[in-house]
N, C-alpha and C. Protein backbone atom coordinates (compact mmCIF):
# COMPACT_ATOMS: atom_id res chain seq x y z
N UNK A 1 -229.08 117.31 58.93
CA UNK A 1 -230.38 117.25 59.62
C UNK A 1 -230.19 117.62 61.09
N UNK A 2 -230.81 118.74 61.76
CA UNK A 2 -231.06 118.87 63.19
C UNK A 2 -231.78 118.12 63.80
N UNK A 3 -231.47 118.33 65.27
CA UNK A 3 -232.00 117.65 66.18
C UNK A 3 -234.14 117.98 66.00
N UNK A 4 -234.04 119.04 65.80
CA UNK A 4 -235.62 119.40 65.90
C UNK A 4 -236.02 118.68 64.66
N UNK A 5 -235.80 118.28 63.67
CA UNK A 5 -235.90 117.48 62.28
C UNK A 5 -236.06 116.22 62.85
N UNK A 6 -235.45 115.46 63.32
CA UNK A 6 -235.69 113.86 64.07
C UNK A 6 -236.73 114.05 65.34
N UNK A 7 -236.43 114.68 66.13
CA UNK A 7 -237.77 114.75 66.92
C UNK A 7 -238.85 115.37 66.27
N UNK A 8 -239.15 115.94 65.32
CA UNK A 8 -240.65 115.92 64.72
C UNK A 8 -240.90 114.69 64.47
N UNK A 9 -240.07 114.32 63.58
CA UNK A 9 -240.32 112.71 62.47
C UNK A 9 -240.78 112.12 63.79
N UNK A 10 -239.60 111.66 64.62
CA UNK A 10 -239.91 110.72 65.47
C UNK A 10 -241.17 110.86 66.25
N UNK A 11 -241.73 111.99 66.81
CA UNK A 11 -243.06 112.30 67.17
C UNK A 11 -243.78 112.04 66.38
N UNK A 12 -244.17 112.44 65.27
CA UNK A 12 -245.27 111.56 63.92
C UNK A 12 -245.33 109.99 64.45
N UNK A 13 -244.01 109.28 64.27
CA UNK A 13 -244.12 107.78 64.06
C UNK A 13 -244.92 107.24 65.49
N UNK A 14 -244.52 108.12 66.82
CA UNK A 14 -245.14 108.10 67.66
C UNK A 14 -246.36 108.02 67.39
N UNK A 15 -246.91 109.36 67.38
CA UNK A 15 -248.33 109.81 67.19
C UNK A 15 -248.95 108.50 66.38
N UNK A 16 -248.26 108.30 64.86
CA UNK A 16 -248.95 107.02 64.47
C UNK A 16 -249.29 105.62 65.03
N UNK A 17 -248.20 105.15 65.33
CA UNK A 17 -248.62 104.08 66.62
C UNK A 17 -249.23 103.83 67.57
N UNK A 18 -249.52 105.12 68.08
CA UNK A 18 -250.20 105.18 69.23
C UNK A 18 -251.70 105.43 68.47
N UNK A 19 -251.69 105.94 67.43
CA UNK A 19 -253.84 105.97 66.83
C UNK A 19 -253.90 104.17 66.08
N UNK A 20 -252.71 103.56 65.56
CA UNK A 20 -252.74 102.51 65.26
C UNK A 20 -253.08 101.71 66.60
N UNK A 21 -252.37 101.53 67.71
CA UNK A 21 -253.04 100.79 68.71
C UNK A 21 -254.62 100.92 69.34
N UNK A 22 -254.53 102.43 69.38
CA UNK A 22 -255.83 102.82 70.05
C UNK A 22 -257.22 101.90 69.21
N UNK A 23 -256.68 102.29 67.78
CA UNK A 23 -258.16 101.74 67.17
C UNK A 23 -258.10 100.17 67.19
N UNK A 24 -256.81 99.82 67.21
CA UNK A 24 -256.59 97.90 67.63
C UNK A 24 -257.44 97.94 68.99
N UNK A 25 -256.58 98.81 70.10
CA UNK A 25 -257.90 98.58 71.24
C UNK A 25 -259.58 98.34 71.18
N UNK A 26 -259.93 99.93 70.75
CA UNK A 26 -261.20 99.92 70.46
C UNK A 26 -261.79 98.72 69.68
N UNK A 27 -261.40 98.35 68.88
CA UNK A 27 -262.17 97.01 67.99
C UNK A 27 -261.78 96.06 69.13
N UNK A 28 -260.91 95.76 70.05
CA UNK A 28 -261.33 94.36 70.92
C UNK A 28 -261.86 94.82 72.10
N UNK A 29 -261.87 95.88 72.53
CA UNK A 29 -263.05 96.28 73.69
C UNK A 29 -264.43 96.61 72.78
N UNK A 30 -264.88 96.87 71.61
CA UNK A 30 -266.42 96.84 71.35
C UNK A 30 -266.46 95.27 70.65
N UNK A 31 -265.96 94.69 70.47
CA UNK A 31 -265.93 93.30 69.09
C UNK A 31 -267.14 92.39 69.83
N UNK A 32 -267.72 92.60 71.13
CA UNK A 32 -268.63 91.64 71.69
C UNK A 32 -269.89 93.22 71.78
N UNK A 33 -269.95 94.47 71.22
CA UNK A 33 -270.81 94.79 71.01
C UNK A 33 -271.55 95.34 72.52
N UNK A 34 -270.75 95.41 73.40
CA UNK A 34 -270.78 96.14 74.99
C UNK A 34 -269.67 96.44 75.65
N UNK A 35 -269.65 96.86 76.69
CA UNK A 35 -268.54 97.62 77.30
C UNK A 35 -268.91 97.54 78.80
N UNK A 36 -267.93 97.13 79.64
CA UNK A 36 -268.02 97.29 81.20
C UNK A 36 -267.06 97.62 81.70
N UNK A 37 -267.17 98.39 83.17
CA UNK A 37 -266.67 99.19 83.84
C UNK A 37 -265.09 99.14 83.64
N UNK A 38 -264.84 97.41 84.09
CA UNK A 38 -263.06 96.77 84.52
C UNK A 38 -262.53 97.44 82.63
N UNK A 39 -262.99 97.55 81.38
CA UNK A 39 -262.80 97.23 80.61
C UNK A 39 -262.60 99.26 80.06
N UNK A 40 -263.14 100.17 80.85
CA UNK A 40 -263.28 101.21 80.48
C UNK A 40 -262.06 101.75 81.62
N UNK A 41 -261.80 101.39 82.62
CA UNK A 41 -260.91 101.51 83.54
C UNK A 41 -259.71 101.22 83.00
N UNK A 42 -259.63 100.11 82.13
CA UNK A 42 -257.89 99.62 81.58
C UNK A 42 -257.68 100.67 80.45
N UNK A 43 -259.01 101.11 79.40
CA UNK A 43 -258.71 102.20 78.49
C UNK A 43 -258.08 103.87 79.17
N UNK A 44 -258.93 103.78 80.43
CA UNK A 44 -258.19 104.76 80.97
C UNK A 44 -256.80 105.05 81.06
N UNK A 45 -256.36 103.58 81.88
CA UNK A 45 -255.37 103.49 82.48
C UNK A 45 -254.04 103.50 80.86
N UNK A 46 -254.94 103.08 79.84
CA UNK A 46 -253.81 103.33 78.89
C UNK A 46 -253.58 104.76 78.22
N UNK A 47 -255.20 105.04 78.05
CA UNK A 47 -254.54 106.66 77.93
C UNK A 47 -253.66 107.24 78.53
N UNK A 48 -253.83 107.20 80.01
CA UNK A 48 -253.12 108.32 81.09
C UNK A 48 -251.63 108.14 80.16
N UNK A 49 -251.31 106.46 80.17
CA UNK A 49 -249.47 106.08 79.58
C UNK A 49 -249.03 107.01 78.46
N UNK A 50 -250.47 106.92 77.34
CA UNK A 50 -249.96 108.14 76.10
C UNK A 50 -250.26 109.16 76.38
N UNK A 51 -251.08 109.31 77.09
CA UNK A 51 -251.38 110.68 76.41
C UNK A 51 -250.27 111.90 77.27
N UNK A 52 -249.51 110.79 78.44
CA UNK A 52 -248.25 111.46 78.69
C UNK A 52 -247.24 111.96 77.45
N UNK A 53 -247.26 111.13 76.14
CA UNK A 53 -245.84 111.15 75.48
C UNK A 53 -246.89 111.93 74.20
N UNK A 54 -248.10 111.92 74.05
CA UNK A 54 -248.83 112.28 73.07
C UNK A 54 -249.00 113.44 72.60
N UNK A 55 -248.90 113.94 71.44
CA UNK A 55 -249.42 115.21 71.11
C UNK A 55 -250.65 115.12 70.55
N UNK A 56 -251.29 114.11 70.31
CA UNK A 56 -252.30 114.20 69.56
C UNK A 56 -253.74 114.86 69.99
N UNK A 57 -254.15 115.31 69.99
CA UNK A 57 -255.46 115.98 70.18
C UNK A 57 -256.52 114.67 70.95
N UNK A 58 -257.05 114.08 69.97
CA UNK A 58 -257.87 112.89 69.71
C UNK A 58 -257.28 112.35 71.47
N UNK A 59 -256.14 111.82 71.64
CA UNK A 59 -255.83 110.94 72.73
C UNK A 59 -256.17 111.59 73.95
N UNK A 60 -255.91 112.64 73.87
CA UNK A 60 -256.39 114.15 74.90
C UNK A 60 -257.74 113.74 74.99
N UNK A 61 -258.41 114.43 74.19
CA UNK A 61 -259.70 114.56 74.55
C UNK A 61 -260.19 113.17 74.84
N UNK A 62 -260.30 111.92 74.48
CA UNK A 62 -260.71 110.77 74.73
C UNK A 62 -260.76 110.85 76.34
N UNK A 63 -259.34 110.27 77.06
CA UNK A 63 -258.64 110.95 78.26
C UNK A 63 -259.46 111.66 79.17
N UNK A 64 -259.92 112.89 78.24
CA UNK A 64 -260.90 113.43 79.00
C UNK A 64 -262.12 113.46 79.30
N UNK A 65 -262.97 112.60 78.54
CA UNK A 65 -264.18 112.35 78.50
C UNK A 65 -264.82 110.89 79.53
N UNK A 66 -263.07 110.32 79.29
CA UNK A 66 -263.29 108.76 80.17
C UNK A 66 -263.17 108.87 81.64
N UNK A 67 -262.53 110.25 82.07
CA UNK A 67 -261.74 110.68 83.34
C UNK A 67 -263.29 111.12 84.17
N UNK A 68 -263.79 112.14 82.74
CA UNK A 68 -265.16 112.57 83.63
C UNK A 68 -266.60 111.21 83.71
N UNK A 69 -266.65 110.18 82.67
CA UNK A 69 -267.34 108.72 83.14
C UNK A 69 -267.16 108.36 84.34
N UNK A 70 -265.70 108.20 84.80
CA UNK A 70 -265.01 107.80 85.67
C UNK A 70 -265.14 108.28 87.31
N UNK A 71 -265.20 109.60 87.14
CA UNK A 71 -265.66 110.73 87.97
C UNK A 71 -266.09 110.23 89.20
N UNK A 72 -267.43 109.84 89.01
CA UNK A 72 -268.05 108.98 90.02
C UNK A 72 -268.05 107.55 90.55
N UNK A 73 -266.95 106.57 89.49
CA UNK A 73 -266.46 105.35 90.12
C UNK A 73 -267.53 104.46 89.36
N UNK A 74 -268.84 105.01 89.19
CA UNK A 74 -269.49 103.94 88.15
C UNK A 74 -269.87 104.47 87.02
N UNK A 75 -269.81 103.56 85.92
CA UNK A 75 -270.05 103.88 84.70
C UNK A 75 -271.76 103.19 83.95
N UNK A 76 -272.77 104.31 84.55
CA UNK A 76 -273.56 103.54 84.05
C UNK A 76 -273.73 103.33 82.51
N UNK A 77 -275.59 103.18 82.59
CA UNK A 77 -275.96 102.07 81.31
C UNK A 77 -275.75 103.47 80.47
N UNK A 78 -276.16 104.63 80.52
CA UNK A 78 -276.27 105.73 79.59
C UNK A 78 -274.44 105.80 78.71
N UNK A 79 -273.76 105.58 79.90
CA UNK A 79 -272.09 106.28 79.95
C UNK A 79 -271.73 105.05 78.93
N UNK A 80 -271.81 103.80 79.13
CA UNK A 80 -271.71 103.11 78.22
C UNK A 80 -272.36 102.76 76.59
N UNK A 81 -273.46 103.12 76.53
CA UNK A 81 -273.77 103.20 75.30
C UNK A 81 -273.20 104.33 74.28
N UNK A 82 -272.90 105.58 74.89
CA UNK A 82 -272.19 106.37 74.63
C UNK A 82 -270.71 106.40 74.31
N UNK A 83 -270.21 105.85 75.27
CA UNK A 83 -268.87 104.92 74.93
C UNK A 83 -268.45 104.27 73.69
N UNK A 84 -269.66 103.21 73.91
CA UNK A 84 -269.39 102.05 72.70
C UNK A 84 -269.81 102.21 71.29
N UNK A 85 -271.10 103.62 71.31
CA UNK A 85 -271.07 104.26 70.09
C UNK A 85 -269.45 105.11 69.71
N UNK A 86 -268.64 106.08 70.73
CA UNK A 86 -267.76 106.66 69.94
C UNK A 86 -266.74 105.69 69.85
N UNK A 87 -266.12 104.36 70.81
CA UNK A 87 -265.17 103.29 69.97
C UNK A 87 -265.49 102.78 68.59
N UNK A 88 -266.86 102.42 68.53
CA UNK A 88 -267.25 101.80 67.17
C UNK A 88 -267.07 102.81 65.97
N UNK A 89 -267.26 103.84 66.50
CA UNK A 89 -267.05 104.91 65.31
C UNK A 89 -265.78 105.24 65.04
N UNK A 90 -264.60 105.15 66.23
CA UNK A 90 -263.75 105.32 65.97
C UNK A 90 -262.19 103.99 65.77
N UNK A 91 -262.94 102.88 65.85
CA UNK A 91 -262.59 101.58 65.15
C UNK A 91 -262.96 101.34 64.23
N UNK A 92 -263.81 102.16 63.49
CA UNK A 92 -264.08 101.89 61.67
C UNK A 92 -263.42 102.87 61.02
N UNK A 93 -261.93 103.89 61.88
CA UNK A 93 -262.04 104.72 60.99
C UNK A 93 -262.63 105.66 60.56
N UNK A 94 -263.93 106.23 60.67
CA UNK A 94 -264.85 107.08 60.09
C UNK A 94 -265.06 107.97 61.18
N UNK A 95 -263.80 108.40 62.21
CA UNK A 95 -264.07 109.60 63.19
C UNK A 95 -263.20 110.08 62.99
N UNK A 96 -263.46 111.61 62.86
CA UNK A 96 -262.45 112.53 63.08
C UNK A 96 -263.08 113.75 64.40
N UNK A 97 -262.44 113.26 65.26
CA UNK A 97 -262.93 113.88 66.87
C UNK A 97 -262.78 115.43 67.01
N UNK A 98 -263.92 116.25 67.45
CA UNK A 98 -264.11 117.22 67.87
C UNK A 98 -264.06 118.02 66.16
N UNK A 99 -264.80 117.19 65.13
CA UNK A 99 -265.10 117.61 63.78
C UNK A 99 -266.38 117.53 63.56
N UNK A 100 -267.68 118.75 63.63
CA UNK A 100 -268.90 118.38 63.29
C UNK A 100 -268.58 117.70 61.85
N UNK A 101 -269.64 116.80 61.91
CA UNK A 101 -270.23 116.77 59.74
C UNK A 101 -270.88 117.76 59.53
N UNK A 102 -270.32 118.16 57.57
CA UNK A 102 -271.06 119.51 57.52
C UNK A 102 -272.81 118.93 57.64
N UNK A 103 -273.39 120.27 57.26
CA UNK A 103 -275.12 119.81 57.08
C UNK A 103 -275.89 119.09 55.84
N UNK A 104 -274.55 118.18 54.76
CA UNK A 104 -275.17 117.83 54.11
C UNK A 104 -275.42 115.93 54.33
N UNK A 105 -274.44 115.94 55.35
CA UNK A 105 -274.55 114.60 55.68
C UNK A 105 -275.79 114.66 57.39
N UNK A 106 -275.64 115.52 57.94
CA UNK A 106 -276.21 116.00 59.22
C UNK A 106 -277.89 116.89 58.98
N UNK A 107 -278.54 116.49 58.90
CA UNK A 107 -280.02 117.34 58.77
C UNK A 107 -279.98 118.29 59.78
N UNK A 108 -278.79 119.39 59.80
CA UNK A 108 -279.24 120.38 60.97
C UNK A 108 -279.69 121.55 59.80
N UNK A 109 -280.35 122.35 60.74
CA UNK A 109 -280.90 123.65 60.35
C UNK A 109 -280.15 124.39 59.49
N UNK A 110 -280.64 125.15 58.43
CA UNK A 110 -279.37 125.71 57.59
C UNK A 110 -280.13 127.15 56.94
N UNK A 111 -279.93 128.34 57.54
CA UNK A 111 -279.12 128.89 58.51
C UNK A 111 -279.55 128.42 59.82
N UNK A 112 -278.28 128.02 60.83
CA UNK A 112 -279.01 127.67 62.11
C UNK A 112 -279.85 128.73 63.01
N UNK A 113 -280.38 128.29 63.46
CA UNK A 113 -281.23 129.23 64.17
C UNK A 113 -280.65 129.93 65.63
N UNK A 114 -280.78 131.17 65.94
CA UNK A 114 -280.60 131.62 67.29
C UNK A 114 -281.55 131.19 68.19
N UNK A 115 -280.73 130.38 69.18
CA UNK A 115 -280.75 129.70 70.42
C UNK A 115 -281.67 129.83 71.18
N UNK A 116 -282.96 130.31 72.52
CA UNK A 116 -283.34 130.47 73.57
C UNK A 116 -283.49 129.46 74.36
N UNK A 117 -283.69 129.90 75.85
CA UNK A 117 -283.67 128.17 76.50
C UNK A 117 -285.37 128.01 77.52
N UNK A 118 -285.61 129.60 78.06
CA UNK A 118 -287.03 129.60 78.56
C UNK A 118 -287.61 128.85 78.23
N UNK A 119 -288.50 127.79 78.86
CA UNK A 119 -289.42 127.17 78.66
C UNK A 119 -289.58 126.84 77.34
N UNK A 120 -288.38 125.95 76.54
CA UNK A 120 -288.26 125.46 75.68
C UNK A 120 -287.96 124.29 75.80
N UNK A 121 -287.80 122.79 74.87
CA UNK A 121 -287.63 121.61 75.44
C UNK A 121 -286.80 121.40 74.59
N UNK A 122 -285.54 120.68 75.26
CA UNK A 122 -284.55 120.61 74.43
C UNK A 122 -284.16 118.72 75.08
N UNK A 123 -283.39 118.34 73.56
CA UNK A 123 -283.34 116.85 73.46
C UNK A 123 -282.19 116.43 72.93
N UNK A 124 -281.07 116.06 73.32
CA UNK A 124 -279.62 115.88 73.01
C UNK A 124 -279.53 113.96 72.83
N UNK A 125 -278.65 114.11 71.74
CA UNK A 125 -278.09 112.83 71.57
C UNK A 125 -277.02 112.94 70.69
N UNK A 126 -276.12 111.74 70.90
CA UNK A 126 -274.84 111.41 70.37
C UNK A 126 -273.81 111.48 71.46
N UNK A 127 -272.87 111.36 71.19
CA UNK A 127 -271.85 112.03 72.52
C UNK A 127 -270.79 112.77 72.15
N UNK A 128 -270.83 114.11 73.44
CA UNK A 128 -270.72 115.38 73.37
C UNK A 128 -269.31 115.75 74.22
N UNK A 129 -268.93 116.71 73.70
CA UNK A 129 -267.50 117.51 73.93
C UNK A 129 -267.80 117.95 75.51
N UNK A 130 -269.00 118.29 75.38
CA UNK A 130 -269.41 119.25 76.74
C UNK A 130 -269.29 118.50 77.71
N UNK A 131 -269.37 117.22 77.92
CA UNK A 131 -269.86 116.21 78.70
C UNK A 131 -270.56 115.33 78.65
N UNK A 132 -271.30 114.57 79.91
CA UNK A 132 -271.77 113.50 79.56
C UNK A 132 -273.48 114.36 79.56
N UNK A 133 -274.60 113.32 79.00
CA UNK A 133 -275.44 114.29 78.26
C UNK A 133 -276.18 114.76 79.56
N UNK A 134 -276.15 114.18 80.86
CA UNK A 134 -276.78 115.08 81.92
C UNK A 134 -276.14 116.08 82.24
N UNK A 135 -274.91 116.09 81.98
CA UNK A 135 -274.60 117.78 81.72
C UNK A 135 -275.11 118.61 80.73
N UNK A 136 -275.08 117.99 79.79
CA UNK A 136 -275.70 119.03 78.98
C UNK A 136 -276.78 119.55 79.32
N UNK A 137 -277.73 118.66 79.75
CA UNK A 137 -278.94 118.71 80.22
C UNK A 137 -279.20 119.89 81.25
N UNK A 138 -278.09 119.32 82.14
CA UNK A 138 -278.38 120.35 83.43
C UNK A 138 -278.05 121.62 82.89
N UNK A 139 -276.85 122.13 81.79
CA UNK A 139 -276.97 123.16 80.94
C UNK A 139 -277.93 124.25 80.62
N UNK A 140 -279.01 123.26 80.20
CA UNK A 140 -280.19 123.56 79.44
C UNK A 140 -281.53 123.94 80.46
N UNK A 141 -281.24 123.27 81.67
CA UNK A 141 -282.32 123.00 82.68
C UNK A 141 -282.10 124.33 83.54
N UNK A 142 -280.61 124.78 83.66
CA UNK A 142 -280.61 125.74 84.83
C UNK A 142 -280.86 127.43 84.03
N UNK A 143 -281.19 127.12 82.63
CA UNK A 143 -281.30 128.63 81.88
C UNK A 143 -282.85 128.68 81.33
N UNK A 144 -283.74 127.41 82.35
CA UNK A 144 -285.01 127.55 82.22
C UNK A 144 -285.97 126.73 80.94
N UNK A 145 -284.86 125.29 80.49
CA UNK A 145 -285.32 125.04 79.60
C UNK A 145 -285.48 123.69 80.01
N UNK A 146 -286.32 122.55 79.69
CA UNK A 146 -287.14 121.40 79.69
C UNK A 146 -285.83 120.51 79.02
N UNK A 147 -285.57 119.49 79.35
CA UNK A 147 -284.75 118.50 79.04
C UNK A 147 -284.99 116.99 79.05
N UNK A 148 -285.46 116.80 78.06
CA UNK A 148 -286.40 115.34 78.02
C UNK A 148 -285.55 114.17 76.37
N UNK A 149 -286.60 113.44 75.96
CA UNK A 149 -286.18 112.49 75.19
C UNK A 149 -287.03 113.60 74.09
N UNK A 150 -287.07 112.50 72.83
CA UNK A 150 -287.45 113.44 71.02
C UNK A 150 -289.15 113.01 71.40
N UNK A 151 -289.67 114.31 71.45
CA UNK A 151 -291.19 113.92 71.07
C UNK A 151 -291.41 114.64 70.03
N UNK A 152 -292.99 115.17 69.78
CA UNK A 152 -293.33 116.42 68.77
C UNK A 152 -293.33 117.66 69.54
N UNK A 153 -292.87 117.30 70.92
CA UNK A 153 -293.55 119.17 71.43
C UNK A 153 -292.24 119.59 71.57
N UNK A 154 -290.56 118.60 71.15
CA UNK A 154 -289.15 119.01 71.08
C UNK A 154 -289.27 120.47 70.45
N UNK A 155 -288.78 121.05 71.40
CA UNK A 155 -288.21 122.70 69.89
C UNK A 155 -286.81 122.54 69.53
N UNK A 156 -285.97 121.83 70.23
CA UNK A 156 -284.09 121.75 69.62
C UNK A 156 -283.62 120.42 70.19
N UNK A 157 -283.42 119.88 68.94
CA UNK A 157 -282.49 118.32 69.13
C UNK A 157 -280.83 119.13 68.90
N UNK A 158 -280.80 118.63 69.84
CA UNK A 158 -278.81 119.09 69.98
C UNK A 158 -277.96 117.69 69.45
N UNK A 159 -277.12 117.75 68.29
CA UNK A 159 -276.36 116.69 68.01
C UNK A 159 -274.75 116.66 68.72
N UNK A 160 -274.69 115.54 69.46
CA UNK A 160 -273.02 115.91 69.86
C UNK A 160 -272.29 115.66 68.88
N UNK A 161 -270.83 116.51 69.33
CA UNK A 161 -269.84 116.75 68.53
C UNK A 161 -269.35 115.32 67.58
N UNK A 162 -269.38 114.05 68.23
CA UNK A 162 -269.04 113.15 68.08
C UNK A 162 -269.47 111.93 67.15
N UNK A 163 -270.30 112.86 66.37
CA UNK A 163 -271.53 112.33 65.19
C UNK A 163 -270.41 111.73 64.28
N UNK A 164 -270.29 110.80 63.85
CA UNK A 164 -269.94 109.86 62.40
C UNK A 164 -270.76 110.13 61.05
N UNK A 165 -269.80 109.30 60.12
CA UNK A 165 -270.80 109.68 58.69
C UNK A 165 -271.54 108.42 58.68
N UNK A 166 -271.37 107.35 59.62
CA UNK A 166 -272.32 105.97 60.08
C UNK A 166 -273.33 106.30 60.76
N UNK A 167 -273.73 107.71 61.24
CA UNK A 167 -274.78 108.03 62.32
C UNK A 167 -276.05 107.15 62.00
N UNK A 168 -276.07 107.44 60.86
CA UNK A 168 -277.95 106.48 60.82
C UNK A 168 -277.87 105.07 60.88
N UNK A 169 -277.02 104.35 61.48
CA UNK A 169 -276.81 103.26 61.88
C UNK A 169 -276.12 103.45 63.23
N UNK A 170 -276.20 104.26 64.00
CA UNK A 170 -276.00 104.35 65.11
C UNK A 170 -276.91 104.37 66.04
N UNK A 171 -276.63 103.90 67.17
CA UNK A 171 -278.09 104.26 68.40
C UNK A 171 -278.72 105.24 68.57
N UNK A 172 -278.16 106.72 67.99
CA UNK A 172 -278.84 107.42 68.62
C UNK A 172 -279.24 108.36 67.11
N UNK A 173 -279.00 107.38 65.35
CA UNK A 173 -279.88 108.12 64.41
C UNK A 173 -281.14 108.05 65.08
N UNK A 174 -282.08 107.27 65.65
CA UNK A 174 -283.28 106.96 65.12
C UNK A 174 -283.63 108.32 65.53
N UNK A 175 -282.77 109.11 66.64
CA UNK A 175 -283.68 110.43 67.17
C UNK A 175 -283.66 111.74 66.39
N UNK A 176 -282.53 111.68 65.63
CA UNK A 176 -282.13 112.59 64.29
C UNK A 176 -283.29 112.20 63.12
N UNK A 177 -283.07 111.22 62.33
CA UNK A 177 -283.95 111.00 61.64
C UNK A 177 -285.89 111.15 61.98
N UNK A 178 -286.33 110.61 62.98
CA UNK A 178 -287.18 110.89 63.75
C UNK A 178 -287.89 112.40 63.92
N UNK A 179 -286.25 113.50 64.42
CA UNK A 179 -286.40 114.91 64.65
C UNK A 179 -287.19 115.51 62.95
N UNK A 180 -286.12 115.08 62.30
CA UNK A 180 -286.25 115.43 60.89
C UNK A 180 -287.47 115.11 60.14
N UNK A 181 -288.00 114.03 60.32
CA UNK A 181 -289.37 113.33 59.72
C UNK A 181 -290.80 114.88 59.86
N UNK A 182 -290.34 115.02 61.29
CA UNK A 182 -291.34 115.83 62.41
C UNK A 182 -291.32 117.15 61.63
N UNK A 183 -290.09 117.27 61.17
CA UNK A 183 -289.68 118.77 60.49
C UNK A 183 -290.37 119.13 59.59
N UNK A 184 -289.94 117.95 58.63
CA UNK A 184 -290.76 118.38 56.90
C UNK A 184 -292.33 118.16 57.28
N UNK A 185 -292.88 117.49 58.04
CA UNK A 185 -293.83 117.61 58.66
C UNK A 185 -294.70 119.13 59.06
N UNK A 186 -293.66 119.75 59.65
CA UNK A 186 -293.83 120.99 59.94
C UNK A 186 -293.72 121.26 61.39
N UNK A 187 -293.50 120.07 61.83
CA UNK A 187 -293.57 120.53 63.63
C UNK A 187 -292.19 121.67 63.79
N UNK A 188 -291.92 122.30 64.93
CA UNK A 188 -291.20 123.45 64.55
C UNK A 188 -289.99 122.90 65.32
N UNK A 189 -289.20 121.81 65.08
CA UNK A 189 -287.97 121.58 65.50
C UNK A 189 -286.59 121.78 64.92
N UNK A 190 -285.66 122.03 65.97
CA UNK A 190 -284.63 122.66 65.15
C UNK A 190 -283.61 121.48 65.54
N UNK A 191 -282.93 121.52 64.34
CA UNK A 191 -281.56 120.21 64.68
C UNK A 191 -280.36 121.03 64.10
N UNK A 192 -279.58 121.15 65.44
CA UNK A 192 -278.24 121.92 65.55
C UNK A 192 -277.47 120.84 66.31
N UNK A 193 -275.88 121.65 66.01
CA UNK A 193 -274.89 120.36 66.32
C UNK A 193 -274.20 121.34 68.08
N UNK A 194 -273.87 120.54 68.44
CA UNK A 194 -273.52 120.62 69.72
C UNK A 194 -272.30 122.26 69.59
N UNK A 195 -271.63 122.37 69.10
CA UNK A 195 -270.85 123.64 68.06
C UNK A 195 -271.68 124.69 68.90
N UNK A 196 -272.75 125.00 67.84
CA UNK A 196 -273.88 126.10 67.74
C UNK A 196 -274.55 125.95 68.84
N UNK A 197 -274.80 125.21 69.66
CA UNK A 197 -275.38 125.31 70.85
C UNK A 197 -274.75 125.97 72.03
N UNK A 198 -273.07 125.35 71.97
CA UNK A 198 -272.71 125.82 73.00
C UNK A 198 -272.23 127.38 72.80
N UNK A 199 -272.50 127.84 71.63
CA UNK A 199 -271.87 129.16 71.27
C UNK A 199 -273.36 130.30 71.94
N UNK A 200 -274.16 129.40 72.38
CA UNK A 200 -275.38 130.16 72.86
C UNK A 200 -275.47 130.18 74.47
N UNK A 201 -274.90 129.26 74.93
CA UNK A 201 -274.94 128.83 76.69
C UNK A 201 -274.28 129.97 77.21
């Protein structure tokens, strides 16, 4: 056996321990069902430790999403609900990060539709690869398009990348399901996943 043969293995057992702790973390930072600042600051501070020795993808991107919360020193009420939806999703197990669901678990558009942003109103939820969702927003806002919450006059609910197969028990189904109701309805809204959106920006 070579040396490159034991350092793979041994990197795996790594890699495993380190998604075994993470999701031990996550279940005792959401287990009271909120999240505050001192408490998103220590997750930081443990990423930075792995995701030095880490290859894993998942620990990366986390890392990076908490770095940009962080950004500004406070973590508001939006940054946290967002938060504590992707720990919970990813303390049950049922995330696989920076993996849309196909469209049979996800009510997006099928074929999706090509994109415009002019004076169109666009309505994002879940949490997103791109950022936090006032980025997205501002995305959407500076190519001339309306960026608000789910009404009927929505033309594109954007789903972030970070959707679970638990979504409709998540905070932010009711606006998916909701979008969708409006649909078969006939109102003319489109539900695409954060993917297909940004392949249009």
């Amino acid at each position: 056996m070579n040396d490159e043969f034991y350092n793979r293995v041994g990197g795996d057992r790594i890699t495993s321990r380190q998604i075994d702790e993470l999701i031990g973390l996550a279940r005792g930072l959401v287990a009271d069902n909120q999240i505050n600042q001192a408490e998103v600051e220590f997750l930081q501070k443990w990423l930075a430790a792995n995701a030095a020795v880490s290859q894993q993808p998942l620990i990366h991107r986390l890392y990076w999403r908490i770095n940009q919360i962080l950004s500004d020193g406070v973590v508001d009420e939006t940054e946290k609900a967002e938060l504590l939806d992707t720990l919970n999703a990813f303390s049950n197990r049922d995330f696989e990060l920076g993996e849309t669901l196909k469209a049979t678990t996800l009510p997006l558009c099928s074929p999706a539709p090509s994109l415009s942003f002019q004076g169109l109103r666009y309505c994002f939820t879940g949490t997103f690869n791109y950022g936090q969702r006032k980025h997205c927003e501002g995305a959407v806002t500076q190519r001339g398009a309306i960026a608000g919450g789910i009404t009927q006059k929505t033309n594109v609910l954007v789903i972030g990348v970070y959707a679970t197969e638990s979504w409709k028990h998540s905070s932010f189904g009711n606006k998916i399901l909701q979008a969708a109701e409006w649909r078969t309805q006939g109102y003319p809204i489109s539900i695409v996943s954060e993917e297909h959106w940004v392949r249009h920006l």
